[in-house]
Protein backbone atom coordinates (compact mmCIF):
# COMPACT_ATOMS: atom_id res chain seq x y z
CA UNK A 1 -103.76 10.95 7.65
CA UNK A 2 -101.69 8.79 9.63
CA UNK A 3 -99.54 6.15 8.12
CA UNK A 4 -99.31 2.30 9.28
CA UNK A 5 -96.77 1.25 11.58
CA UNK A 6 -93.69 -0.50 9.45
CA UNK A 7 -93.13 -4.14 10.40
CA UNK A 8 -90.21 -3.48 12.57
CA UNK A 9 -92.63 -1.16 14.82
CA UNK A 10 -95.61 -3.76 15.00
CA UNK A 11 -96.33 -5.20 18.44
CA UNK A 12 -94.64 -9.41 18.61
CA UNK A 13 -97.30 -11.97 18.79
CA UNK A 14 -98.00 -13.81 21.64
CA UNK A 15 -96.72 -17.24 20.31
CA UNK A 16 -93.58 -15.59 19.71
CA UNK A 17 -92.60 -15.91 23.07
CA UNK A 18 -93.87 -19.24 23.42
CA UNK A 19 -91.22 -22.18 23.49
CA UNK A 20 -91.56 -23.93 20.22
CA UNK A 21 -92.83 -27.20 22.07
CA UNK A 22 -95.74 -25.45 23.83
CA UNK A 23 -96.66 -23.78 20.10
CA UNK A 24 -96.34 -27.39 18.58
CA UNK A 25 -98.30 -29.00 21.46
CA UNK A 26 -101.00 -25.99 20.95
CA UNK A 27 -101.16 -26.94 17.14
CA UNK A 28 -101.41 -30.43 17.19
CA UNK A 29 -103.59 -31.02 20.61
CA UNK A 30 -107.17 -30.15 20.50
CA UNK A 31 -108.27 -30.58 24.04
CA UNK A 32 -105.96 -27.17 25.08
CA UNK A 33 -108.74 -25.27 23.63
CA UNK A 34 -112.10 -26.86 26.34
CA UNK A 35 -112.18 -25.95 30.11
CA UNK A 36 -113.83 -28.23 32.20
CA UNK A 37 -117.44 -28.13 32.31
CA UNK A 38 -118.19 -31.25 35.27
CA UNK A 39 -117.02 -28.59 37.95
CA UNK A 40 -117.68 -25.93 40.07
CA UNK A 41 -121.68 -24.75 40.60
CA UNK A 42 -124.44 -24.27 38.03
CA UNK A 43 -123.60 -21.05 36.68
CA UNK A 44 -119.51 -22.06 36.68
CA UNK A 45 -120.39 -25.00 34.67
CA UNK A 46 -122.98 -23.48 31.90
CA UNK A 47 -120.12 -21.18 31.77
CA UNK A 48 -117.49 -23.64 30.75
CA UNK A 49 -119.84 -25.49 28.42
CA UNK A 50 -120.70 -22.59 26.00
CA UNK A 51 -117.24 -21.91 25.78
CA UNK A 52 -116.67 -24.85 25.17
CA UNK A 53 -119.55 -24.98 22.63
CA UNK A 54 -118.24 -21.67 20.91
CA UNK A 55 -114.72 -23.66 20.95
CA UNK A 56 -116.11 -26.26 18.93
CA UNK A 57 -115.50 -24.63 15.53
CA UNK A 58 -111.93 -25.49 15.71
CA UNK A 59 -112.46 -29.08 16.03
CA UNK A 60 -113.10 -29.82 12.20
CA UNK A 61 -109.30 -28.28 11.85
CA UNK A 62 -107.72 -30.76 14.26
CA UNK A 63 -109.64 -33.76 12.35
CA UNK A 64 -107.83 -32.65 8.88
CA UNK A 65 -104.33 -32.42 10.89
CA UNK A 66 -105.03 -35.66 13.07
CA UNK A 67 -105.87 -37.44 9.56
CA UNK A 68 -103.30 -36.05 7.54
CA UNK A 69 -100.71 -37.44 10.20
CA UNK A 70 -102.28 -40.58 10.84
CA UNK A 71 -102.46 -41.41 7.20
CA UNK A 72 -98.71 -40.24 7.15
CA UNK A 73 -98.13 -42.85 9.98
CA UNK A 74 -100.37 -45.49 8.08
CA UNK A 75 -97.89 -45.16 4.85
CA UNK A 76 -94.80 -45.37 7.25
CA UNK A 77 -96.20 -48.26 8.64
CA UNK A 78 -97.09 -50.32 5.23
CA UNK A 79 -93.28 -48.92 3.88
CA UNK A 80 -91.03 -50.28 6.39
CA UNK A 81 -93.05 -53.48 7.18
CA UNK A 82 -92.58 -53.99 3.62
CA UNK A 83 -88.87 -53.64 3.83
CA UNK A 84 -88.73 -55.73 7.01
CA UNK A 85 -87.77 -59.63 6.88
CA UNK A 86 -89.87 -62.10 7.91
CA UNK A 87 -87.20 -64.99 9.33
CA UNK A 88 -86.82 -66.38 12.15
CA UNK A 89 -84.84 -64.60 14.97
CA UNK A 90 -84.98 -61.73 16.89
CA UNK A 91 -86.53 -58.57 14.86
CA UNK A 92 -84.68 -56.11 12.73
CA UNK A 93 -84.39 -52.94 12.38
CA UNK A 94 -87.05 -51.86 9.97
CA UNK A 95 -89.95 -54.26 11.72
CA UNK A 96 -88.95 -52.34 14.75
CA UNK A 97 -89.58 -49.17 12.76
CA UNK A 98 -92.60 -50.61 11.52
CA UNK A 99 -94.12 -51.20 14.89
CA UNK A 100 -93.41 -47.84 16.37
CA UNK A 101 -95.26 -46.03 13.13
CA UNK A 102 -98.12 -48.41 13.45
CA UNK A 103 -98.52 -47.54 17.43
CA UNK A 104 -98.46 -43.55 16.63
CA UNK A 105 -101.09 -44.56 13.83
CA UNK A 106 -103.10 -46.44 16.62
CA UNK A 107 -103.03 -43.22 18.97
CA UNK A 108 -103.72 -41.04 16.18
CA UNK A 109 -106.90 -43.04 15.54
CA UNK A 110 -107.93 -42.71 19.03
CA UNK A 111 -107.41 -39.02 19.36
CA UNK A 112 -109.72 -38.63 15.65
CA UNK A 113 -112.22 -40.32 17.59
CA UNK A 114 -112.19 -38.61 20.82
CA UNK A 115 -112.19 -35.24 18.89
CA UNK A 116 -115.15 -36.23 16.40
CA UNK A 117 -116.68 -37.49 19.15
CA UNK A 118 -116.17 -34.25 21.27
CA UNK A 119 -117.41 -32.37 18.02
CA UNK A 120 -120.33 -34.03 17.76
CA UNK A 121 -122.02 -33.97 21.28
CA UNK A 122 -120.81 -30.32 21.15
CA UNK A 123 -122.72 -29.24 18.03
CA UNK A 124 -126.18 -31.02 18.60
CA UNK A 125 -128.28 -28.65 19.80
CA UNK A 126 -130.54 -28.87 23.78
């Protein structure tokens, strides 16, 4: 019988020689995973759709992360506009906070829609 390999022997995985920004990019971006099915001839582009339809079961994990984050963002937002004064005058600091949370909670609405959108005329069937 031959005995497993100890840690130190096991072969790296690929992400560990990835730059951390291209694993974080891969983790939170969905559309990394499709290939584009509107080129190319017949064959190239029922190619690219059912792997883009056997993609499709990683969409539902993208939604949970894109939700979490956005909710995160939502919270940020309602926090520091509460903390924020409402005079007259040029803005402060913490309505200026406010503002950029509430615009990453904007985008992150419209990437949960492009992805359950995406999910969904991926999964019906014909």
């Amino acid at each position: 019988m031959t005995q497993r390999a100890s840690s130190a022997l096991a072969p790296a995985s690929y992400y560990d020689d990835l730059p951390f920004s291209l694993v974080l990019f891969r983790y939170l971006w969905p559309f990394w995973l499709f290939r584009d099915a509107s080129t190319g001839d017949r064959v190239a582009r029922a190619a690219a759709y059912r792997h883009n339809r056997s993609m499709r079961v990683y969409l539902p994990g993208y939604l949970m992360k894109w939700m979490l984050s956005s909710s995160v963002a939502l919270a940020l937002t309602m926090a520091l506009g509460s903390f924020a004064t409402h005079g007259t005058g040029a803005p402060d600091f913490f309505t200026l906070l406010a503002a950029g949370s509430g615009m990453l909670f904007a985008c992150g609405v419209c990437v949960l829609t492009v992805t359950a959108c995406i999910y969904c005329c991926l999964s019906r069937e014909g």
